[in-house]
Structures are given as C-alpha cells and as structure tokens.
Protein backbone atom coordinates (compact mmCIF):
# COMPACT_ATOMS: atom_id res chain seq x y z
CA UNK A 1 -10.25 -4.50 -17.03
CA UNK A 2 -11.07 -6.57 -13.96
CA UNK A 3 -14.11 -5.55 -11.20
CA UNK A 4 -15.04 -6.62 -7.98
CA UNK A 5 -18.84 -6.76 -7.48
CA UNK A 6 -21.25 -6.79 -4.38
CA UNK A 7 -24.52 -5.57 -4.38
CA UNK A 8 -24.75 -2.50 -6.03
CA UNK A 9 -20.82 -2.07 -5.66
CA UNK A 10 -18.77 -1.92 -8.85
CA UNK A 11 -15.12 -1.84 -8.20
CA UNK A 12 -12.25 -1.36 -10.54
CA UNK A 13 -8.95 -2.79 -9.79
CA UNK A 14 -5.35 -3.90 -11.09
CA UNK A 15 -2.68 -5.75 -10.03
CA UNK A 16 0.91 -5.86 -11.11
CA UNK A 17 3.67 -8.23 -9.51
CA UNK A 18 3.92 -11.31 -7.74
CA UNK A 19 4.82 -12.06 -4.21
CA UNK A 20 3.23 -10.92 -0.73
CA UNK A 21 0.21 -8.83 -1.25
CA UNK A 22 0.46 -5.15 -1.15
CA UNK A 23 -2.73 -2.74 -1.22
CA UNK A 24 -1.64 0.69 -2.68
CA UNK A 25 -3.83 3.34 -2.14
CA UNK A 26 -3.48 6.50 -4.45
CA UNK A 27 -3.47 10.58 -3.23
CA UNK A 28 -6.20 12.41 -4.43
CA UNK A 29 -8.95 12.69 -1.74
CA UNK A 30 -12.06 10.85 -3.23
CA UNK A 31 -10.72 10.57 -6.62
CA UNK A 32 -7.96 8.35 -5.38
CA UNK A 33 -7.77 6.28 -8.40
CA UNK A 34 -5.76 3.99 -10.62
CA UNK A 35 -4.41 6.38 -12.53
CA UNK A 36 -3.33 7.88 -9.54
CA UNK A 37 -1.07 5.16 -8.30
CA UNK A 38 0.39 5.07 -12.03
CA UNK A 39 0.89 8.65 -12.54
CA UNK A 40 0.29 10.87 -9.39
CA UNK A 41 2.10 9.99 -6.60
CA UNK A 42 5.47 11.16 -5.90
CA UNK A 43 7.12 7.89 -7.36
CA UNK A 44 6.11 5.51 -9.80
CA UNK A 45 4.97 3.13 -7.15
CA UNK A 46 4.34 -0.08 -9.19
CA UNK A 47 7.55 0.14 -10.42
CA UNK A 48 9.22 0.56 -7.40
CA UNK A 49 7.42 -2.55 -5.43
CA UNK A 50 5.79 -4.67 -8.00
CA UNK A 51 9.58 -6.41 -8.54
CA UNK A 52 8.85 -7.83 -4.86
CA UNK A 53 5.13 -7.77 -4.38
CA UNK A 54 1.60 -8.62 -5.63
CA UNK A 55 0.71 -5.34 -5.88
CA UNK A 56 -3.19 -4.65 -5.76
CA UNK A 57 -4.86 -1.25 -6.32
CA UNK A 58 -8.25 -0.24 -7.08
CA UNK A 59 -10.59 3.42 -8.25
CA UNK A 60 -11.96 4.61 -4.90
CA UNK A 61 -15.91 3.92 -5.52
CA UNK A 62 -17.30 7.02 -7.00
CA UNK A 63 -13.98 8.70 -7.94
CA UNK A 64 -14.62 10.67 -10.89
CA UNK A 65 -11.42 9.75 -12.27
CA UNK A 66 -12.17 6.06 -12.25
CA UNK A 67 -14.81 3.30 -13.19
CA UNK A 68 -15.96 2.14 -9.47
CA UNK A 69 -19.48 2.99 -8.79
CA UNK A 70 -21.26 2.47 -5.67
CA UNK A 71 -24.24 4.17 -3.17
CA UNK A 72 -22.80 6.65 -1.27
CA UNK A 73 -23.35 5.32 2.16
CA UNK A 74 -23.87 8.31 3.88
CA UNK A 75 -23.64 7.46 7.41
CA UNK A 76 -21.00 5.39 7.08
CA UNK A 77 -17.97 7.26 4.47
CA UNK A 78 -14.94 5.65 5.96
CA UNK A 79 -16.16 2.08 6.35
CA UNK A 80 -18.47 2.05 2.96
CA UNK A 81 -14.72 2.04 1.13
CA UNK A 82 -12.66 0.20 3.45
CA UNK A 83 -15.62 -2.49 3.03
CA UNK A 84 -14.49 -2.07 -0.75
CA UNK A 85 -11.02 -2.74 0.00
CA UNK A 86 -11.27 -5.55 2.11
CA UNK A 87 -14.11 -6.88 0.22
CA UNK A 88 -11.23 -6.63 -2.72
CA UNK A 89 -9.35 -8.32 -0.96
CA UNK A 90 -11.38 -11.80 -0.67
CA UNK A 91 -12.09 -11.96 -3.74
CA UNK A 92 -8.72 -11.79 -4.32
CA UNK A 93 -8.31 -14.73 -2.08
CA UNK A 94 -6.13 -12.46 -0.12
CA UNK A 95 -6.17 -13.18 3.68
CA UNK A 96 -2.85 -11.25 5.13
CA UNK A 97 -1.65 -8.19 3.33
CA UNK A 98 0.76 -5.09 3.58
CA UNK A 99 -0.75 -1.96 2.68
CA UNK A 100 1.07 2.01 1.31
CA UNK A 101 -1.14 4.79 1.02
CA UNK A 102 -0.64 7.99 0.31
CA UNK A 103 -2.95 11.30 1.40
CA UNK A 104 -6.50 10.05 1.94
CA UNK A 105 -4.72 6.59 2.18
CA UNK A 106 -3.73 7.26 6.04
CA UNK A 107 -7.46 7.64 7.40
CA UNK A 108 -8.13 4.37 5.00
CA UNK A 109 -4.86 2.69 6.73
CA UNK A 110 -6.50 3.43 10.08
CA UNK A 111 -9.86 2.20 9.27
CA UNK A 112 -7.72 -1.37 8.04
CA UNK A 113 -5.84 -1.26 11.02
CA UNK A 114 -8.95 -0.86 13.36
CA UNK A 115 -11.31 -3.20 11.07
CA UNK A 116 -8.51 -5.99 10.17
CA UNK A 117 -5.79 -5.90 12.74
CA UNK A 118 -4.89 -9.96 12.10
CA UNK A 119 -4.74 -9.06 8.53
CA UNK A 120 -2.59 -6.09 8.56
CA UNK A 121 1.31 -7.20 8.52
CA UNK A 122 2.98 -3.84 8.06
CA UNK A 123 1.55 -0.07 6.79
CA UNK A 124 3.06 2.70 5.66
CA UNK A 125 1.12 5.75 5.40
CA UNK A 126 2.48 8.55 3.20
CA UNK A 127 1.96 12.36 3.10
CA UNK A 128 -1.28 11.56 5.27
CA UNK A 129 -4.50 13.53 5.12
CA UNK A 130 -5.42 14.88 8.68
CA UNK A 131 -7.60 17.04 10.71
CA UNK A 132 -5.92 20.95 10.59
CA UNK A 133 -7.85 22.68 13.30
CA UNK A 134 -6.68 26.37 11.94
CA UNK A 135 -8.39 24.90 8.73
CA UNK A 136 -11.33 22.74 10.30
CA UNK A 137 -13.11 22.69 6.84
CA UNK A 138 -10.08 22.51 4.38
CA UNK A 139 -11.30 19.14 3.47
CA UNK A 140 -14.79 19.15 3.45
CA UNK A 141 -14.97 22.44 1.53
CA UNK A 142 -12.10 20.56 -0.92
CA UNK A 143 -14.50 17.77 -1.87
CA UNK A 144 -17.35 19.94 -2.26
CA UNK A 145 -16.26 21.94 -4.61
CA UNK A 146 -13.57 19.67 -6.16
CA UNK A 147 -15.68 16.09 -6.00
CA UNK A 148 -19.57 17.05 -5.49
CA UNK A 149 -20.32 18.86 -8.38
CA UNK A 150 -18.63 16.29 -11.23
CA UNK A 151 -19.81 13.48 -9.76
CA UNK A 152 -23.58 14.73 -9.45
CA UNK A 153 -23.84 15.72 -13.63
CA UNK A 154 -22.10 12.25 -13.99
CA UNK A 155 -24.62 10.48 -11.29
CA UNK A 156 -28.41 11.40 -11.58
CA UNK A 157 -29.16 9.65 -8.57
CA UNK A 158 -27.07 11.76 -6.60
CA UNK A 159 -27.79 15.19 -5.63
CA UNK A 160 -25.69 17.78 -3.85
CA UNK A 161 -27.96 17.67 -0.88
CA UNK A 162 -26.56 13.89 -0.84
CA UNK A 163 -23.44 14.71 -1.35
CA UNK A 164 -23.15 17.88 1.70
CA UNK A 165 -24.50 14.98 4.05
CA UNK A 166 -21.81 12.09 3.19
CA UNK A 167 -18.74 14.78 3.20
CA UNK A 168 -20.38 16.42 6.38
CA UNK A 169 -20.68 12.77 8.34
CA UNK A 170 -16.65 12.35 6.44
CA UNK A 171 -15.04 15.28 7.49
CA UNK A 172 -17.18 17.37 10.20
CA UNK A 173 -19.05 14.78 12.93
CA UNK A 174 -15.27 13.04 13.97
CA UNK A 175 -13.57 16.20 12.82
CA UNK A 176 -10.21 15.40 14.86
CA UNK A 177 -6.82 13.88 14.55
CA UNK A 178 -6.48 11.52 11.53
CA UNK A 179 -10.85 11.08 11.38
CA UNK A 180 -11.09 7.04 11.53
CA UNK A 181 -9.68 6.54 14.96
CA UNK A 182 -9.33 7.61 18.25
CA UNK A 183 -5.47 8.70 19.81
CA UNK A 184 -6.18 5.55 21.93
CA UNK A 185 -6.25 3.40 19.05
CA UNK A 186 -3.48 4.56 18.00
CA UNK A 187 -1.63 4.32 21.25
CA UNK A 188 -2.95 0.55 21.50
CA UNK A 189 -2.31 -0.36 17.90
CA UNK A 190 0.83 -3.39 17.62
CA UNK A 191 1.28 -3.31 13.96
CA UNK A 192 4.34 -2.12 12.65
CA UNK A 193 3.61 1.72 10.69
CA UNK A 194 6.32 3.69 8.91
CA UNK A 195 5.03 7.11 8.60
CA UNK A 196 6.21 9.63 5.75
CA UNK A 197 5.09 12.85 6.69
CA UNK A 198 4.28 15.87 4.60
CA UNK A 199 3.36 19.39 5.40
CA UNK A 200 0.80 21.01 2.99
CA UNK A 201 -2.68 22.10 3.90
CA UNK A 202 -4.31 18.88 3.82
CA UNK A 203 -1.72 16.90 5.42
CA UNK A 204 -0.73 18.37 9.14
CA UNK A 205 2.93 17.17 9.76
CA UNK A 206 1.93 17.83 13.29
CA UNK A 207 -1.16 15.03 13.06
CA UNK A 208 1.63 12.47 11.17
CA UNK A 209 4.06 12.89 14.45
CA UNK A 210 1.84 12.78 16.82
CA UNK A 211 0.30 9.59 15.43
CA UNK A 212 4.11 8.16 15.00
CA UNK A 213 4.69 9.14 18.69
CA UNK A 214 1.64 7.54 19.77
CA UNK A 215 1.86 4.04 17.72
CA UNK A 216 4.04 1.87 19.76
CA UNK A 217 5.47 0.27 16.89
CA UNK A 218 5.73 3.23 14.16
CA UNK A 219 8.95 4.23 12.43
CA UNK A 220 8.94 7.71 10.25
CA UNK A 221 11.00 8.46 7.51
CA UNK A 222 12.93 11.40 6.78
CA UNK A 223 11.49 14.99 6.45
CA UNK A 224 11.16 16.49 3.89
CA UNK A 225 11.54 13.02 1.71
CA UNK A 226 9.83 14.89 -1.65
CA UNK A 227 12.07 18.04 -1.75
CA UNK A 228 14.98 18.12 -3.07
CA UNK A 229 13.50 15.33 -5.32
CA UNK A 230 17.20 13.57 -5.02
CA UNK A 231 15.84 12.80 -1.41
CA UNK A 232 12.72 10.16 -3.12
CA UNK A 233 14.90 7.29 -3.77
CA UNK A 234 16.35 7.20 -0.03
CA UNK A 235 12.68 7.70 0.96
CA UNK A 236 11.72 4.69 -1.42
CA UNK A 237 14.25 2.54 -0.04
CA UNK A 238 13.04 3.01 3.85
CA UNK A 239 9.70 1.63 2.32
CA UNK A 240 11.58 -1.27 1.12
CA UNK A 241 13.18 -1.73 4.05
CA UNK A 242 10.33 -1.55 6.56
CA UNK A 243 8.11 -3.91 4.20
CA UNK A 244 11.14 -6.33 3.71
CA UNK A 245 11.84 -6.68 7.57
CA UNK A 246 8.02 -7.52 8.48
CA UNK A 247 7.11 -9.79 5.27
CA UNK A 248 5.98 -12.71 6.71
CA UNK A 249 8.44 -15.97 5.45
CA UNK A 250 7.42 -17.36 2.26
C-alpha cells in the first residue's frame, strides 16, 4: 500500500496499467476515494482504461473512506488537494498526464487545468459537481452533515468549527459556476475536455453545458449516458476515443 508524503501530507494511492498516465478521480464529494474508483463509479473504470493506460488514483486527503491524512488548509480547499495530486504526480515522475474525474472530479479538473495547463493533454470530466443556484447550499450543507462529523470523532485535531470554515471558504466565498474557475477561464482554456453531463442535485446539467459551450475545445457525450445502463458502454467508448485521439505519440 504505497503513499506519497510531504510535510504533514499522507497520501494513499494505486496504480494499475501501463502506458500514458491517466489521473482518475473518484465521485463522492470529499470522500472521493480508492475504493471509489474500484467500486462506485458508474463503470469499473480500471478495467475499462488500465488495458491502455498507467492509470493513477489516490484517497482524497481526509476522506473518511480512505488512508490520506493531511491539515485541512482552510483558506485554500481546492488547491490544498490539487497540490496533492500534482504533488502525486512528481513523485510519480509523471510530467504530462490525461486526467477522468467524476463528480467532485470536475472542480479538481479545473483547478489542473488552471494550475498545470502544459501538463494537461486531454480531460474528461464526468457527471460534474457544480454550483445550483435554486440549491446554493446543497453542497456545503452535504459535507457538513455527510463529511464533518466522521471525520472530527476520527481526527481530534479537528473540530467542527474547523471544519464549517474549510467547507464555507469550499463551497460559499466562490459560490458560482463550477467553484475553481472563472467562465473566462473556461472560455480561454485550449485543452481538449469531453464533458459527460449528469443531472442530479449536485451536478447542474445546465453548469456542464454551459462550461462545454464555453471551452473552445470541449466535446460532450451523449445525455443521459447512465440510463438505460445499455447506454454506459457507448459512453465508455467516447472516453476511449477522445483520450486515444489526443495521446501524445509514444
């Protein structure tokens, strides 16, 4: 069971495959985990890409479904675990990498593509979380009563008050659009995205076509792609697709 660490960061991680690195990022809000990307995504996702890629995927620090462990960096949420991911990422010796995330994943895909543009080949954000503004604290009132509590009986450094603080600076100061960038990044952003939307509380189909509209070079896949579950295998195989047309030459 292999960590990353730096500092007081302690992070988890696996990989399965060989080939051009791909970063998975599992559903789940901030208990995006491992078992996640085995078990709780719509598809068995290592078995659909590891055949073709060096998959790489990793517990979210302080998921209480995982083993990473971490501060919680309360002024900075977003970057504190997209400094995990590309931190990951060196060890790994990893310079240039593709990335699919699902849920929480497309906020972390943003953050990559904003902190790491040169590094970024391709993403594909599935089912992404985004900002509902008939629901403007759907996901801050999610993690605090679905996250906070476990992790503070599990943490004793870590206190509710703590915790209110992080998820408000998360989910309430930037509380628009898809939370880690700005429309104009998106609008300015040259790195190819294929966007599977959803349409459930949490993730807005009208926040994952509007960002597809915006990105000059997104794609989306068809909608629905997870009912009828007959339809997952076509929506697998635009993944493949997309990945396979922007892998860089071996």
């Amino acid at each position: 069971m292999p960590f990353y660490e730096r500092g007081a960061v302690r992070i988890r991680y696996e990989e399965a495959g060989t080939g051009f690195p791909l970063l998975l990022i599992s559903g789940g809000g901030l208990n995006s985990s491992i078992a996640g990307i085995k078990a709780g995504n719509p598809f068995d996702t290592i078995a659909a890409f590891s055949d073709e890629y060096r998959c790489i995927f990793a517990d979210l620090r302080n998921a209480n479904t995982g083993e990473s462990t971490g501060p919680l960096e309360i002024d900075r949420p977003w970057d504190s675990h997209t400094d995990d991911q590309l931190g990951l990422l060196d060890h790994l010796g990893v310079d240039r990498f593709m990335v699919l995330g699902f849920c929480i994943g497309g906020p972390f895909i943003w953050n990559l593509l904003k902190r790491a543009p040169s590094r970024v080949v391709a993403a594909a954000p599935a089912q992404p979380v985004g900002f509902r503004p008939e629901m403007p604290t759907l996901l801050y009132d999610g993690s605090m009563s679905g996250w906070g509590p476990e992790l503070v009986k599990r943490r004793p450094g870590i206190t509710m008050e703590m915790v209110e603080r992080y998820l408000t600076r998360m989910y309430r100061t930037n509380a628009d659009f898809v939370f880690t960038v700005t429309r104009d990044f998106v609008r300015s952003c040259q790195t190819p995205v294929l966007i599977l939307p959803d349409d459930v509380p949490a993730h807005p189909y009208a926040v994952a076509m509007e960002s597809a509209m915006l990105a000059p070079k997104a794609e989306v896949s068809l909608y629905p792609w997870k009912e009828p579950k007959e339809r997952i295998p076509l929506a697998v195989r635009h993944i493949k697709s997309f990945l396979r047309a922007h892998r860089p030459a071996a």
